[in-house]
Protein backbone atom coordinates (compact mmCIF):
# COMPACT_ATOMS: atom_id res chain seq x y z
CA UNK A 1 14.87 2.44 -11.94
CA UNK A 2 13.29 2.30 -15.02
CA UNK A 3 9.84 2.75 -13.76
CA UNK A 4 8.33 5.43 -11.41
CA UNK A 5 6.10 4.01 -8.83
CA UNK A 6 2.93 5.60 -8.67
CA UNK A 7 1.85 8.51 -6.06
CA UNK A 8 -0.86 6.25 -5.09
CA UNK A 9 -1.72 2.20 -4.80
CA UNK A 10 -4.13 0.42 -3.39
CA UNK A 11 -4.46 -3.71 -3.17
CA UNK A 12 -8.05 -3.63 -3.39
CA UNK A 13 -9.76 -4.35 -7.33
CA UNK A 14 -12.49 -2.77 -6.21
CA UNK A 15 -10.25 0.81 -5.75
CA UNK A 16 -9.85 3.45 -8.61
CA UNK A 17 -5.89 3.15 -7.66
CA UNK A 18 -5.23 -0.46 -8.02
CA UNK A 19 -3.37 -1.74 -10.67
CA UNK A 20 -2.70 -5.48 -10.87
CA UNK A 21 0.57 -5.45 -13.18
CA UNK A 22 2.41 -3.20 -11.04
CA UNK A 23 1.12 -5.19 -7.32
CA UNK A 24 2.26 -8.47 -9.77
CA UNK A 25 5.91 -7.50 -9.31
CA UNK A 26 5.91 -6.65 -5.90
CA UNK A 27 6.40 -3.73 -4.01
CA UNK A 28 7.83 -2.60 -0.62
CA UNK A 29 6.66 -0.25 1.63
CA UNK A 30 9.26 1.45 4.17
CA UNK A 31 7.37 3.79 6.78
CA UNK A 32 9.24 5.59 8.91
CA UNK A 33 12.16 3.90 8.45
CA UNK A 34 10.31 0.43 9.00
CA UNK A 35 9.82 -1.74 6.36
CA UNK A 36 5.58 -3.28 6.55
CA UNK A 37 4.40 -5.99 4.48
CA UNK A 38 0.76 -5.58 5.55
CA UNK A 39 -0.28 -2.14 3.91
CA UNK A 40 -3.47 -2.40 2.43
CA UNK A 41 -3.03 1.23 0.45
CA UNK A 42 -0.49 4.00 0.44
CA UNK A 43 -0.10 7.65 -0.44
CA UNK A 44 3.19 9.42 -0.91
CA UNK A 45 2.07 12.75 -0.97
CA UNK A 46 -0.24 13.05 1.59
CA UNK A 47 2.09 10.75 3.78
CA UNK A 48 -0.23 8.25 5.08
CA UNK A 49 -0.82 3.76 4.85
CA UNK A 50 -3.61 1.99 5.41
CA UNK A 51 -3.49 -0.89 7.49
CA UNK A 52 -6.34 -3.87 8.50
CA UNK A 53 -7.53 -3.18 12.07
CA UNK A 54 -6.84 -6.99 13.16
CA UNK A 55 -9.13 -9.19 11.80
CA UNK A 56 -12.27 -6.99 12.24
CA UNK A 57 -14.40 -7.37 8.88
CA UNK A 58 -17.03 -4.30 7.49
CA UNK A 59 -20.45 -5.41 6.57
CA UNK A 60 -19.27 -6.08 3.03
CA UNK A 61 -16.61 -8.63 4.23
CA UNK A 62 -13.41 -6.56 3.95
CA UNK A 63 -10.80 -5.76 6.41
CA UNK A 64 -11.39 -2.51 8.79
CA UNK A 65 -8.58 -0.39 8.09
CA UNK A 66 -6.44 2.33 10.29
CA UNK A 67 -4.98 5.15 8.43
CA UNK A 68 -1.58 6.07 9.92
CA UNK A 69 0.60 9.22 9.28
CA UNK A 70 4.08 9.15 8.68
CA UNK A 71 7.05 9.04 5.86
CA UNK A 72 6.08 6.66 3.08
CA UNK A 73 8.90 5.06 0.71
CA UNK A 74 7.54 2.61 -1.68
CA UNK A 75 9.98 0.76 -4.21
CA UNK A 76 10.83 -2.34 -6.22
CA UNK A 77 11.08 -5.68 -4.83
CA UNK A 78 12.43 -7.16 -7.19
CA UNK A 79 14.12 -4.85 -9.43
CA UNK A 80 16.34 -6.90 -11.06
């Protein structure tokens, strides 16, 4: 892999770690040894996802999100 995924991502603009180019090509989440398309943000380090609550909405409009502990494995989707 030519390109190290970063320690931190997040899918919202608004979010000091978003960054469009690298959501563009996809990425894949695998937490504990489950693979979960609907991760909202992720941190490697500290071992934790975010995840929308349902479809529960904050004041400002966006999803209310659960932060769950585990093993996080991000990667490529399509890293051909």
């Amino acid at each position: 892999m030519t390109e190290s995924l970063p320690d931190r991502l997040s899918v919202d603009p608004k979010s000091p770690f978003h960054d469009a180019d690298l959501l563009a090509k996809g990425i894949g989440i695998r937490f504990n040894g489950e693979e979960r398309t609907t991760v909202e943000e992720y941190c490697v380090s500290e071992g934790w996802i975010r995840v929308a609550a349902g479809k529960a909405l904050d004041r400002r409009g966006r999803p209310i999100t659960l932060k769950i502990k585990g093993e996080v494995v991000p990667y490529l989707l399509n890293s051909a």
